[in-house]
N, C-alpha and C. Protein backbone atom coordinates (compact mmCIF):
# COMPACT_ATOMS: atom_id res chain seq x y z
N UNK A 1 11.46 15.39 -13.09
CA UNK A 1 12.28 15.12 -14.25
C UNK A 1 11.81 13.86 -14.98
N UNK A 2 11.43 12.85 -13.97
CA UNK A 2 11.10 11.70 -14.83
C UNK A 2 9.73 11.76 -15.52
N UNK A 3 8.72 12.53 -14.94
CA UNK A 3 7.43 12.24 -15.63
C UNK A 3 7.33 13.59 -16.87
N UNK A 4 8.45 14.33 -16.70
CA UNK A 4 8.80 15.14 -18.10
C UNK A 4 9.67 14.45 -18.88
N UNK A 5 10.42 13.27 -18.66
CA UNK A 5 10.72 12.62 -19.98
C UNK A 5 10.31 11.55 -19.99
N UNK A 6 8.61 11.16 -19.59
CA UNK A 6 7.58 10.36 -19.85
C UNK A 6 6.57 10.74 -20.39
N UNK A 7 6.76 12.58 -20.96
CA UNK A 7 5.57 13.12 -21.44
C UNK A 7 4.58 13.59 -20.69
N UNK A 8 4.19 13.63 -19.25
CA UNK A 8 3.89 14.02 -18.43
C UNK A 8 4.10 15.23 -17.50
N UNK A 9 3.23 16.18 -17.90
CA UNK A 9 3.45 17.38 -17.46
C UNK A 9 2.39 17.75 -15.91
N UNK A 10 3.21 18.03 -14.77
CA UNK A 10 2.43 18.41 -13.50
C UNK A 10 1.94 19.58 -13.24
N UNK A 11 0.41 19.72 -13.82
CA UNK A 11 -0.24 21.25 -13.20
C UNK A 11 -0.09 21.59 -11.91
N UNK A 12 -0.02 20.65 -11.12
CA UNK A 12 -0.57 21.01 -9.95
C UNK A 12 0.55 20.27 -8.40
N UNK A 13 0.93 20.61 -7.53
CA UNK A 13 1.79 19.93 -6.80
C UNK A 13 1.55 20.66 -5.52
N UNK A 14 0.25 19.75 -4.65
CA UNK A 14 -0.41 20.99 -3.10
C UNK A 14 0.06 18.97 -2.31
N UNK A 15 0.07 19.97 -1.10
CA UNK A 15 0.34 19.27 0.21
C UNK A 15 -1.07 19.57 1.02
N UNK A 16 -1.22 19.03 2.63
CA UNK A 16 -1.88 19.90 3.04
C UNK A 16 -1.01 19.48 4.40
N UNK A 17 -1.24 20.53 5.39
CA UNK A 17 -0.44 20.41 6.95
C UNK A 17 -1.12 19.42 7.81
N UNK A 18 0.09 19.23 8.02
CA UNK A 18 -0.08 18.11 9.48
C UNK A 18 -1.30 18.01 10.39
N UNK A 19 -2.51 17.56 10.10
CA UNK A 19 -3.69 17.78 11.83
C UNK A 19 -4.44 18.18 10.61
N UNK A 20 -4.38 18.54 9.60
CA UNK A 20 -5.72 18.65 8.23
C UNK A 20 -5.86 17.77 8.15
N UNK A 21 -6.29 16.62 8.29
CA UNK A 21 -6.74 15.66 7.09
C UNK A 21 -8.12 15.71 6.85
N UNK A 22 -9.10 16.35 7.30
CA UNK A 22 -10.46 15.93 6.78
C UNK A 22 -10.94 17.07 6.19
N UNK A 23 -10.02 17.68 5.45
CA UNK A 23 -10.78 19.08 4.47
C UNK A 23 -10.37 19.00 3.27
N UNK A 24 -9.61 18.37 2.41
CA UNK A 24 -9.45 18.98 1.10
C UNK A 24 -9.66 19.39 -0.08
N UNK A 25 -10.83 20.06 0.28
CA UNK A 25 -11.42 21.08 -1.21
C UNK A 25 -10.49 21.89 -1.30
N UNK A 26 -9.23 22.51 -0.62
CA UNK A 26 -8.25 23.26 -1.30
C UNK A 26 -7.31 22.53 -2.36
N UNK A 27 -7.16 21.61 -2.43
CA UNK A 27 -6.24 20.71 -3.05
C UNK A 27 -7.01 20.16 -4.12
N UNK A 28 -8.24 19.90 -3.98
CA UNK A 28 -8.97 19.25 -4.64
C UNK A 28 -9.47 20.29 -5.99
N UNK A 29 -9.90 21.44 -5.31
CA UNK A 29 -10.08 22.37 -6.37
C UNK A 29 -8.90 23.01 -7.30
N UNK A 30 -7.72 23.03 -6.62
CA UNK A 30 -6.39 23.38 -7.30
C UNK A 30 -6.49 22.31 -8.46
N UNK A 31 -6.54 20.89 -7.96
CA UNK A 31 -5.98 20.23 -9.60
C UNK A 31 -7.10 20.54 -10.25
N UNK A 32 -8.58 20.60 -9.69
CA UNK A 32 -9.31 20.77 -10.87
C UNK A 32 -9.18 21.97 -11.41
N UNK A 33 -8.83 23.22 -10.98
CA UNK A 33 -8.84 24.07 -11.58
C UNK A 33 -7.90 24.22 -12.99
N UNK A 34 -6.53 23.55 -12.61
CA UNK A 34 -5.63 23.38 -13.19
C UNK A 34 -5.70 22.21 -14.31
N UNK A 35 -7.08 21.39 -14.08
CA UNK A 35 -7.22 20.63 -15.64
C UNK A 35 -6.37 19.22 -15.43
N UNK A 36 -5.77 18.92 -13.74
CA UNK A 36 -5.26 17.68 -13.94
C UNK A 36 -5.89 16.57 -14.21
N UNK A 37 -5.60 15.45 -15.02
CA UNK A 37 -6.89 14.25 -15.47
C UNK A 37 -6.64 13.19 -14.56
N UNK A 38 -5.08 13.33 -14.13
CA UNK A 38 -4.88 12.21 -13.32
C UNK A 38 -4.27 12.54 -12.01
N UNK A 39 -4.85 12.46 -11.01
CA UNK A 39 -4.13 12.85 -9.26
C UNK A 39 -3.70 11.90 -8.83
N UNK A 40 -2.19 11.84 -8.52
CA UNK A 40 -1.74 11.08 -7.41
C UNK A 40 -1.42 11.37 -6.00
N UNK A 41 -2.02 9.84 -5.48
CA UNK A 41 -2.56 10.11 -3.79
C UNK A 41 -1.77 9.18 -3.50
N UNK A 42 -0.40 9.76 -3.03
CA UNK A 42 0.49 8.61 -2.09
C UNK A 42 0.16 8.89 -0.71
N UNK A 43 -1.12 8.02 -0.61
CA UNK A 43 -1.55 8.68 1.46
C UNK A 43 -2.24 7.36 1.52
N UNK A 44 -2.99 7.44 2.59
CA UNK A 44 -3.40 6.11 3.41
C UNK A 44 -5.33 5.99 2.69
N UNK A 45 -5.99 5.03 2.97
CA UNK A 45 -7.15 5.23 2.51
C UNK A 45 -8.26 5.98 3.51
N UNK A 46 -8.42 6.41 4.55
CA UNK A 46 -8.93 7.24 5.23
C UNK A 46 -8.88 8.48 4.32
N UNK A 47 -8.04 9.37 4.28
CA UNK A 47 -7.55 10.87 3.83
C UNK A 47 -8.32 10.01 2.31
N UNK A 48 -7.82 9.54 1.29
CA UNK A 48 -7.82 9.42 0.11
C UNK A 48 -9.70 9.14 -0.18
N UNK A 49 -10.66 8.57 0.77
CA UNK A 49 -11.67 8.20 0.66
C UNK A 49 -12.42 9.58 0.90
N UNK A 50 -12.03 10.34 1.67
CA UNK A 50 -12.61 11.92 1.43
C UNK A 50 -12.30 12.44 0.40
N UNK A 51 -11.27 12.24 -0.24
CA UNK A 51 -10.72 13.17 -1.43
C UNK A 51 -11.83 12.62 -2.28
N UNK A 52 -11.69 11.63 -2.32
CA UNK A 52 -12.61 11.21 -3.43
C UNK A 52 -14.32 11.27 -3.03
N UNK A 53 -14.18 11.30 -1.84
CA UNK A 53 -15.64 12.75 -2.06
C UNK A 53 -15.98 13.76 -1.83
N UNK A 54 -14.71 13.95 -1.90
CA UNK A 54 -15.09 15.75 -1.90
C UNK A 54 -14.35 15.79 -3.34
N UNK A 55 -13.58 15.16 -4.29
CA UNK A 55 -13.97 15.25 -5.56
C UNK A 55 -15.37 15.59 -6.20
N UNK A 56 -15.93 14.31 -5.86
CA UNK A 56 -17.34 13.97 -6.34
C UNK A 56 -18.18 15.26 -6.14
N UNK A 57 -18.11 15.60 -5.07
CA UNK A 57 -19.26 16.71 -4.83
C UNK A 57 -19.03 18.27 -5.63
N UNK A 58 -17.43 18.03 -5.96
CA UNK A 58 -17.36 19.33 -6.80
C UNK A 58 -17.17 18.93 -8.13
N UNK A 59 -17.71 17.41 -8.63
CA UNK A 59 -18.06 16.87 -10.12
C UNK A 59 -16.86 16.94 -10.49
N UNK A 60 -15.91 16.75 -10.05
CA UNK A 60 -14.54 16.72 -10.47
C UNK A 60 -14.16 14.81 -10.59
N UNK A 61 -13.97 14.72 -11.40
CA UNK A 61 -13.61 13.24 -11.47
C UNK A 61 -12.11 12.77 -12.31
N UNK A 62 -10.97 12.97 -12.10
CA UNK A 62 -9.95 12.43 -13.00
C UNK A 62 -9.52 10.85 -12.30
N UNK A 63 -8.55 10.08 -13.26
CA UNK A 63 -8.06 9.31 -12.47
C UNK A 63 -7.40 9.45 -11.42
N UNK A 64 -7.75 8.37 -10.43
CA UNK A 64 -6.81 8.82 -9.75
C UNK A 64 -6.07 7.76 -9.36
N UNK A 65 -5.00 7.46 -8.58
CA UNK A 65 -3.88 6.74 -8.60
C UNK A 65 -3.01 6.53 -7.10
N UNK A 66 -3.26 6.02 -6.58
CA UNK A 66 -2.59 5.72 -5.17
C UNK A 66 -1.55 4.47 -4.61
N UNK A 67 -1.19 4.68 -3.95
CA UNK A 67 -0.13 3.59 -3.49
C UNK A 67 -0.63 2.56 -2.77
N UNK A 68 -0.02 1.42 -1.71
CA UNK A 68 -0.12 0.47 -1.09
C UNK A 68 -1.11 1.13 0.00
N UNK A 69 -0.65 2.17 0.75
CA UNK A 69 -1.72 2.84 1.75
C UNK A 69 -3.05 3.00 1.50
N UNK A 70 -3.26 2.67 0.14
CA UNK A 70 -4.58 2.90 0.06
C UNK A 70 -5.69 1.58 0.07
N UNK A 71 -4.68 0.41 0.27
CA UNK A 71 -5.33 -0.97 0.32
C UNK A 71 -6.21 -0.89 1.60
N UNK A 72 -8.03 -1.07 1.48
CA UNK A 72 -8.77 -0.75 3.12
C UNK A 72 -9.67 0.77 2.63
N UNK A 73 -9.27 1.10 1.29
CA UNK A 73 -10.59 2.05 0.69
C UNK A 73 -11.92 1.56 0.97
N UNK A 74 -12.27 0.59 -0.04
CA UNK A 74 -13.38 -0.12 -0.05
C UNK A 74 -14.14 -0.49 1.30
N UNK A 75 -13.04 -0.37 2.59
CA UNK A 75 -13.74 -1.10 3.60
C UNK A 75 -13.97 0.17 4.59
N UNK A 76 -13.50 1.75 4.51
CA UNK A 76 -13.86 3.00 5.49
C UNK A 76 -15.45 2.98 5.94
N UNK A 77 -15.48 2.83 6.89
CA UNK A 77 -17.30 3.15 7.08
C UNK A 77 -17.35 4.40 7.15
N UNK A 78 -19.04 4.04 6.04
CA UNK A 78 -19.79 5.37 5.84
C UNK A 78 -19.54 5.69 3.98
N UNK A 79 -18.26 5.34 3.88
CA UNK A 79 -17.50 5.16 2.23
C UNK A 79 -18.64 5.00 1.48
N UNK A 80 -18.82 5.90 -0.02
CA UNK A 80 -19.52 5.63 -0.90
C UNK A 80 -18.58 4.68 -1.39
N UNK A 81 -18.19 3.27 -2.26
CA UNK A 81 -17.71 2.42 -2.91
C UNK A 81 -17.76 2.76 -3.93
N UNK A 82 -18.89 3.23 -4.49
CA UNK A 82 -18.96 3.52 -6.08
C UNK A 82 -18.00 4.23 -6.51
N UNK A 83 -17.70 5.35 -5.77
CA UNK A 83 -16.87 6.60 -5.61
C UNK A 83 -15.38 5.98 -5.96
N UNK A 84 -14.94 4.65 -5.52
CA UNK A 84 -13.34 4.16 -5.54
C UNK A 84 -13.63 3.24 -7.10
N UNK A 85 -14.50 3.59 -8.23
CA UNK A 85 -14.63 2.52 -9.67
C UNK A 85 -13.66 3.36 -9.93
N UNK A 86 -12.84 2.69 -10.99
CA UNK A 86 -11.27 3.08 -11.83
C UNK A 86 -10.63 3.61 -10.76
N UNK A 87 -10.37 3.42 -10.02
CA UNK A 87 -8.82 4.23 -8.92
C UNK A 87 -7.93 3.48 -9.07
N UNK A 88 -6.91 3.49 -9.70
CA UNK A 88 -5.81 2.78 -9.69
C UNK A 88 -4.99 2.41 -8.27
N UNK A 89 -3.86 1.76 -7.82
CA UNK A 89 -3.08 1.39 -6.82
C UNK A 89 -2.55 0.41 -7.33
N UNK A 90 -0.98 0.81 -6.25
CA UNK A 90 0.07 -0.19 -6.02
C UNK A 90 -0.36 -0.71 -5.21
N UNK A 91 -0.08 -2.16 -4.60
CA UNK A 91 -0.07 -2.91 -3.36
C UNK A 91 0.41 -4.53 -3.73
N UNK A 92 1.27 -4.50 -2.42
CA UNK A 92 1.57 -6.14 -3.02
C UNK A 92 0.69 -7.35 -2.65
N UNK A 93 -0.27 -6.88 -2.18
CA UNK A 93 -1.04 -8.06 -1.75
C UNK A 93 -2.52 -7.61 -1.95
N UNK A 94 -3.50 -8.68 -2.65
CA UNK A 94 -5.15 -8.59 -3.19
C UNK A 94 -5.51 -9.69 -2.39
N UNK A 95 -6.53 -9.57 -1.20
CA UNK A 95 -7.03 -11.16 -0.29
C UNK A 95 -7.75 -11.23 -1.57
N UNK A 96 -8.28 -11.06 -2.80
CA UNK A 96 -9.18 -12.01 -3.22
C UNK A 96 -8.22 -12.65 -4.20
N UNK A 97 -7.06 -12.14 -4.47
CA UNK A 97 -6.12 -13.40 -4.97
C UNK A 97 -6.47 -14.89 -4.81
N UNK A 98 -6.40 -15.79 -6.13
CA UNK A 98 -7.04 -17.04 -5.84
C UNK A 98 -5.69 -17.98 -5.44
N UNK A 99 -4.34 -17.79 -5.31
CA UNK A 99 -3.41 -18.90 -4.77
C UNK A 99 -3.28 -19.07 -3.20
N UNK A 100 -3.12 -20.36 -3.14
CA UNK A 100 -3.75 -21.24 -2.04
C UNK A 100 -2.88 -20.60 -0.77
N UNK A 101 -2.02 -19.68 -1.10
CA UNK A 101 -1.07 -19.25 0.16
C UNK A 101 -1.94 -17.94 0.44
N UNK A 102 -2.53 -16.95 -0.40
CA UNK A 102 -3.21 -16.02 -0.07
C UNK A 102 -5.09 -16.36 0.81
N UNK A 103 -5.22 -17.30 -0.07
CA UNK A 103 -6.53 -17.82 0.77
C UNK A 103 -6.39 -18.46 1.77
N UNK A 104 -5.66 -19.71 2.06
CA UNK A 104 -5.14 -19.92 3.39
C UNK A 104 -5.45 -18.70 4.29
N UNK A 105 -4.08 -17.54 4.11
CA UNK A 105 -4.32 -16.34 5.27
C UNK A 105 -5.38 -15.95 5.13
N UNK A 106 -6.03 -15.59 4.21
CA UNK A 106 -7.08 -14.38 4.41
C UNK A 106 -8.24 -15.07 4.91
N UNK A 107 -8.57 -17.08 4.91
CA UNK A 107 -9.46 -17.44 6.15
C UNK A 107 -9.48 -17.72 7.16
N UNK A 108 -7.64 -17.89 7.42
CA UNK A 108 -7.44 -17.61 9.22
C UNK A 108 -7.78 -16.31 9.99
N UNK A 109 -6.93 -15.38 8.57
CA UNK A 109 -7.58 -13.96 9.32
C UNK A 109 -8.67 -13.63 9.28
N UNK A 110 -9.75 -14.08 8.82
CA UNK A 110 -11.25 -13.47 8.84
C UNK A 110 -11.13 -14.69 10.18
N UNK A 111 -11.27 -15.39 10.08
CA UNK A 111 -11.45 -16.25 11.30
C UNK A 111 -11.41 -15.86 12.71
N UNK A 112 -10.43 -15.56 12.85
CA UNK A 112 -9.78 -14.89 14.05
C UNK A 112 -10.01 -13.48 14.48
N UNK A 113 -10.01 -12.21 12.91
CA UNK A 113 -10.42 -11.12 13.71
C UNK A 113 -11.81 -10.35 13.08
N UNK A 114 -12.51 -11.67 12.31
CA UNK A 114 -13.75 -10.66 11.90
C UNK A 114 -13.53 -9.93 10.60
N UNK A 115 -12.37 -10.00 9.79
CA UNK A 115 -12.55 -8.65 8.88
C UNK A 115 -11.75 -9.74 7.61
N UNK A 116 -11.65 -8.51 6.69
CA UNK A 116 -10.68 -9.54 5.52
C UNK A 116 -9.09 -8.06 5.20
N UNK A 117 -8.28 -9.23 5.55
CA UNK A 117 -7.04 -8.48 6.13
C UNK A 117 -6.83 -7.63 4.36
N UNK A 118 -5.95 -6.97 4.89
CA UNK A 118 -5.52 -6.06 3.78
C UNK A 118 -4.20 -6.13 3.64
N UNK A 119 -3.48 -4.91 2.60
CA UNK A 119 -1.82 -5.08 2.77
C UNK A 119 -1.04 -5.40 3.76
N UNK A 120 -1.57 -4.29 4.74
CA UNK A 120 -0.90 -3.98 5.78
C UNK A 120 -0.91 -5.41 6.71
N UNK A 121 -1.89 -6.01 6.63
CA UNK A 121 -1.78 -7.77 7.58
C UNK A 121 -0.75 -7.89 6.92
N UNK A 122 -0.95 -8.22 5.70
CA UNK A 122 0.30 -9.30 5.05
C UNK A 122 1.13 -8.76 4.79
N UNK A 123 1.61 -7.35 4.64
CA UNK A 123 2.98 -6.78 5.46
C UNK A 123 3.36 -7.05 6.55
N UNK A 124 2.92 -7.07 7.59
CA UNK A 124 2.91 -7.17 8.88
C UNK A 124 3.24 -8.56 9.37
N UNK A 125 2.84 -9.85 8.22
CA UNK A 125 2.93 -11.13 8.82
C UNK A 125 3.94 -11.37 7.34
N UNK A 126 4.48 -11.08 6.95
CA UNK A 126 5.73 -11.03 6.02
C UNK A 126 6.89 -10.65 6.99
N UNK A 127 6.90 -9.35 7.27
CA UNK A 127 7.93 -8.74 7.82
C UNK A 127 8.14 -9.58 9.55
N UNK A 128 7.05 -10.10 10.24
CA UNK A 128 7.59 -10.67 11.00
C UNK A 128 7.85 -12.51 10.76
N UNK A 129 7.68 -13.15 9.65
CA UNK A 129 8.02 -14.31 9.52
C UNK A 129 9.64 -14.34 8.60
N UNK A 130 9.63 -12.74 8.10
CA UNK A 130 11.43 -12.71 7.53
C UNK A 130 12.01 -12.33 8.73
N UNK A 131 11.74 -11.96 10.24
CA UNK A 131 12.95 -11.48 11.24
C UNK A 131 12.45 -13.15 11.78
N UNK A 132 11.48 -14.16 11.72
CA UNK A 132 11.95 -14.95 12.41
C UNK A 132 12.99 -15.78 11.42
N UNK A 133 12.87 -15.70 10.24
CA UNK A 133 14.17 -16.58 9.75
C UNK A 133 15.25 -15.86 9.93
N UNK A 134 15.51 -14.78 9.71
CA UNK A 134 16.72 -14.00 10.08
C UNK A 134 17.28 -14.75 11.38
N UNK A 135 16.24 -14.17 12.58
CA UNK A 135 17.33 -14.66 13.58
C UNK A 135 17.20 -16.12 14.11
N UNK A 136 16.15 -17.08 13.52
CA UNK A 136 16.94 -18.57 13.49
C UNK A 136 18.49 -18.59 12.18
N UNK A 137 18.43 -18.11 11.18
CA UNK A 137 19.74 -17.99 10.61
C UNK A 137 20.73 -17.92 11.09
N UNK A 138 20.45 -16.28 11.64
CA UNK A 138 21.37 -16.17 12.48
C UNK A 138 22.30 -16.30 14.22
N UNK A 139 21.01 -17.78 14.47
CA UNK A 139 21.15 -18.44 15.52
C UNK A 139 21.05 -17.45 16.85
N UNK A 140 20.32 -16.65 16.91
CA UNK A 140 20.10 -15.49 18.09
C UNK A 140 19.28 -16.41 19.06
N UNK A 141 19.77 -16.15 20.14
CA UNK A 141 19.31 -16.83 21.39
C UNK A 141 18.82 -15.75 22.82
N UNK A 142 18.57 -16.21 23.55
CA UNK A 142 17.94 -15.05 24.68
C UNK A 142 18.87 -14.77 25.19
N UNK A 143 19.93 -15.37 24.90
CA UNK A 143 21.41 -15.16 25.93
C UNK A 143 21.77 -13.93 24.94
N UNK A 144 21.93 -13.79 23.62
CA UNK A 144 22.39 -12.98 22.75
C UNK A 144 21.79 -11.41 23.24
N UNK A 145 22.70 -10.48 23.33
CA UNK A 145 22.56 -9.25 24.12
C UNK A 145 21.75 -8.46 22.30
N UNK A 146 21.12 -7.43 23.04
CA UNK A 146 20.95 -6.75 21.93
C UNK A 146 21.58 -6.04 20.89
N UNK A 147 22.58 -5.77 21.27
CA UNK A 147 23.60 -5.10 20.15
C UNK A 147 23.62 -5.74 19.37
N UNK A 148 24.26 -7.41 19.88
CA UNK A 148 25.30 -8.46 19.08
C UNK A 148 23.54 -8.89 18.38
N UNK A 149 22.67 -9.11 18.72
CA UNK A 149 21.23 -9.32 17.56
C UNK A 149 20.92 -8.26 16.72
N UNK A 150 21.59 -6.96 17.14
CA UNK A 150 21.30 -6.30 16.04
C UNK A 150 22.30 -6.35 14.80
N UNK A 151 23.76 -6.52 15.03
CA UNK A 151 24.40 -6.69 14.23
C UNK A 151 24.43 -8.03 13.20
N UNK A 152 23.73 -9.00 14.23
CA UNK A 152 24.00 -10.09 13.59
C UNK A 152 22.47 -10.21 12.53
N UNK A 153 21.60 -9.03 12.60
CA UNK A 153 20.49 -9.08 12.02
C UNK A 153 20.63 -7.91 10.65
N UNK A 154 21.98 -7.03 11.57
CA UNK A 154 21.91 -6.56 9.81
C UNK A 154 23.03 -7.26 8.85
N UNK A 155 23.94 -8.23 9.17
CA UNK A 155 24.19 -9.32 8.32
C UNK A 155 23.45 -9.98 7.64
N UNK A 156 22.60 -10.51 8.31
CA UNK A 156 21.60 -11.44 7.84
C UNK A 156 20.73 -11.06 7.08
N UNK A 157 20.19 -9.90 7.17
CA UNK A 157 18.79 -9.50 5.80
C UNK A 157 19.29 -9.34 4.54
N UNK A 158 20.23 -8.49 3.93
CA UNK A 158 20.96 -9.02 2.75
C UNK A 158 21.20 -10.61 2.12
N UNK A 159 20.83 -11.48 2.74
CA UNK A 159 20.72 -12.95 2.24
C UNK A 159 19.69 -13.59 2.13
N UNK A 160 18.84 -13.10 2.76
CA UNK A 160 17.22 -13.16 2.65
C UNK A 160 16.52 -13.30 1.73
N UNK A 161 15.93 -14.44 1.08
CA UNK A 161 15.14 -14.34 0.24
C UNK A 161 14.06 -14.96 0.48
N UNK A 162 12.70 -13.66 0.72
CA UNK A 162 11.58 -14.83 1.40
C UNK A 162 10.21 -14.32 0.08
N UNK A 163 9.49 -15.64 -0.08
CA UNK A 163 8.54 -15.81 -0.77
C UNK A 163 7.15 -15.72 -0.03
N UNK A 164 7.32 -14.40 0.52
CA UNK A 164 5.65 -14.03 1.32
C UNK A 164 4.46 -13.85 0.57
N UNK A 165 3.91 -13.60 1.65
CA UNK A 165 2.26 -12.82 0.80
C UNK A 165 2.17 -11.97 -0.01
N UNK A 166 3.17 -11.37 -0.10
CA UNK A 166 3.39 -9.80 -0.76
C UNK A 166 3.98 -10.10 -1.55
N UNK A 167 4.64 -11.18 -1.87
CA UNK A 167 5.61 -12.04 -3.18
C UNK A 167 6.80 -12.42 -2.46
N UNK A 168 8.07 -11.89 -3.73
CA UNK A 168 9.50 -12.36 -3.57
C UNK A 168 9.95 -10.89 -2.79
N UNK A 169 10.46 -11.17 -1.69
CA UNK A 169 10.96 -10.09 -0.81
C UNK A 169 12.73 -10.34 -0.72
N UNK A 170 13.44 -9.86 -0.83
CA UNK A 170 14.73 -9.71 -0.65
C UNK A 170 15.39 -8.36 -0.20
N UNK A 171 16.62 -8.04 0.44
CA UNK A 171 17.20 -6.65 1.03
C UNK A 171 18.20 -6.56 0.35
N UNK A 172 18.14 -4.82 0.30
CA UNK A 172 19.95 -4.66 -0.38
C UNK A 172 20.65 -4.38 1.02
N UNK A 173 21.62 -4.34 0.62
CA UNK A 173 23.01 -4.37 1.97
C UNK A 173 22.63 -2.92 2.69
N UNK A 174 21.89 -2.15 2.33
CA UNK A 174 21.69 -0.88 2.95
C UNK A 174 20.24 -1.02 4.17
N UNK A 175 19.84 -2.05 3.88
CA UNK A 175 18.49 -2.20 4.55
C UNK A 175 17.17 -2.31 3.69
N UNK A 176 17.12 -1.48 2.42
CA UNK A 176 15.58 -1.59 1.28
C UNK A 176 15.42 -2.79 1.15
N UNK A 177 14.18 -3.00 1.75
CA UNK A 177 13.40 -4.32 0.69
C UNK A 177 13.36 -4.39 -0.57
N UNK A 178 13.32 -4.96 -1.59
CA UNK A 178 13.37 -5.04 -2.61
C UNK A 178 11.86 -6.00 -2.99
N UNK A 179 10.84 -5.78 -3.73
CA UNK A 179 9.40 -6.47 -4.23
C UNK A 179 8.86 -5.98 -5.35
N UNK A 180 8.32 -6.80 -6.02
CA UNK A 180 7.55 -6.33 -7.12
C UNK A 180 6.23 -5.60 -7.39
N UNK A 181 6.29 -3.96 -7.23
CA UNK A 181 4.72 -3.72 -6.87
C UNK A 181 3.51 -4.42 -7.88
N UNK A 182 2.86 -4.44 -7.70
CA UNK A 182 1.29 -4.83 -8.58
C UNK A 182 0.52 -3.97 -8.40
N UNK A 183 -0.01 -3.31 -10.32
CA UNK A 183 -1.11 -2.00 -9.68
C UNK A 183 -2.42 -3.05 -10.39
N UNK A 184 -3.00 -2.08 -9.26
CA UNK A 184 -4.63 -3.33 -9.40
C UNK A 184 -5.58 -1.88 -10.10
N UNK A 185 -6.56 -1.94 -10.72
CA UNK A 185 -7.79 -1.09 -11.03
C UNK A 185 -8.90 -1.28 -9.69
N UNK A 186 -9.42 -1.14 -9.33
CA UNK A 186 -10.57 -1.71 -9.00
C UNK A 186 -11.94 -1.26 -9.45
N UNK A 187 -13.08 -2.38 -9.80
CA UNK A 187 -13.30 -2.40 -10.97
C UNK A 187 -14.61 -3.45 -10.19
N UNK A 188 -15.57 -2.78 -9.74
CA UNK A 188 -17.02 -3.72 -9.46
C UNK A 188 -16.86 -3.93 -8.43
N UNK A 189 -16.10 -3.32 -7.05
CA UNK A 189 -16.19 -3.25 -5.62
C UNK A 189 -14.60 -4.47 -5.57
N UNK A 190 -13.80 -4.88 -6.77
CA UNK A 190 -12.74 -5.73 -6.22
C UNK A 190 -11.56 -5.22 -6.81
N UNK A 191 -10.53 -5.60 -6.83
CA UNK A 191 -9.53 -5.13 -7.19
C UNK A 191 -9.23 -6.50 -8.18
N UNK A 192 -8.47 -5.27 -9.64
CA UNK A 192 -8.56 -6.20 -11.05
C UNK A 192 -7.08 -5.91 -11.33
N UNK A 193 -6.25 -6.96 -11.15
CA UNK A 193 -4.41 -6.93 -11.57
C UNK A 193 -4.31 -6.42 -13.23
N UNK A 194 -3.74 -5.18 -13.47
CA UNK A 194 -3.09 -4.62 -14.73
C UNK A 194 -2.42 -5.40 -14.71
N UNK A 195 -2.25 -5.73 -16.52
CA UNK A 195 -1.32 -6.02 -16.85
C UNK A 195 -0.33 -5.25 -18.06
C-alpha cells in the first residue's frame, strides 16, 4: 500500500526456502524478467553477495537496495567488490565514519580481533553497554533473582536514552528501539552517507 501511494509499483515479490541460500537465479531471473530496476534485499550480506553475482552473470543489473544485514558485503571472501558499486543500504553504523567515538572503536577492534568491525560489532557493543546502564539504573545486584531483573529491566529501557555507535538509541514502553537509520551508497569500495 505504501509504495503504491509513493508511485511505486512491485513486479515482482519471490522468497526462496529455508536451506536455499546459495542458488538464486530463480528470483533473480523473475525480477529481471519482470523489468524490476530496483530489488530489495532485506537479507544478510552472504545471500545478497551471490545475488549480486548471479545478477551479474545474467547481465542483469538494477539498483539494488538492502538493509543493515548487509553491512560486511565488501568484506565476503572470494566477493567481486566491483559487483557491490551503487548498492544502496540502511545501517546505523560506517567504521570509516570520521567522529572520534567511531574511530576510537573501530582501532580497538581491529586491534584486538584483526578485522574492521561492522554494524553488527557496534550493535552488539551498543546493546550491551545500554543493559549495563539499565541495570546499574536499576540497581540489580547478584542477590537480585531473575524475575525481579527482568522486571526491573523492562521498567528501565523506556527511560533510556543512550548515545551509541549506532547514534541516539531510545525504547518505547513495548520494548522497540527507536534510531535513526542512515542509507549509505557505496561508491569506490566505501560507503558514501545520502543525503
Amino acid at each position: 500500500e505504501e509504495a503504491e501511494a509513493r508511485g511505486l509499483e512491485i513486479v515482482s515479490d519471490t522468497t526462496f526456502a529455508t536451506g536455499n541460500d546459495t542458488d538464486f537465479s530463480v528470483q533473480v531471473a523473475d525480477a529481471q524478467s519482470n523489468g524490476a530496476d530496483l530489488v530489495f534485499l532485506p537479507i544478510y550480506y552472504t545471500p545478497a553477495s551471490m545475488i549480486l553475482t548471479q545478477a551479474a552473470s545474467m547481465d542483469y543489473a538494477p539498483i539494488f537496495f538492502g538493509v543493515d544485514g548487509m553491512d560486511g558485503i565488501l568484506t565476503v571472501e572470494g566477493f567481486d567488490t566491483s559487483l557491490a558499486e551503487g548498492v544502496m543500504l540502511l545501517t546505523p553504523f560506517n567504521a570509516d565514519a570520521e567522529d572520534e567515538k567511531t574511530q576510537s572503536f573501530v582501532t580497538k577492534y581491529e586491534e584486538q580481533f584483526g578485522e574492521t568491525p561492522n554494524q553488527f560489532a557496534a550493535d552488539a557493543y551498543d546493546g550491551i553497554y545500554a543493559l549495563y546502564t539499565a541495570v546499574q539504573n536499576a540497581g540489580i545486584t547478584p542477590e537480585t533473582t531473575p524475575e525481579e531483573a527482568c522486571e526491573l529491566l523492562i521498567a528501565q529501557f523506556p527511560t533510556l536514552q543512550i548515545d551509541g555507535l549506532t547514534g541516539s538509541l531510545a525504547w518505547e514502553s513495548t520494548g522497540e528501539v527507536t534510531k535513526t537509520p542512515n542509507v549509505y551508497t557505496i561508491e569506490g569500495g566505501v560507503y558514501v552517507k545520502m543525503e
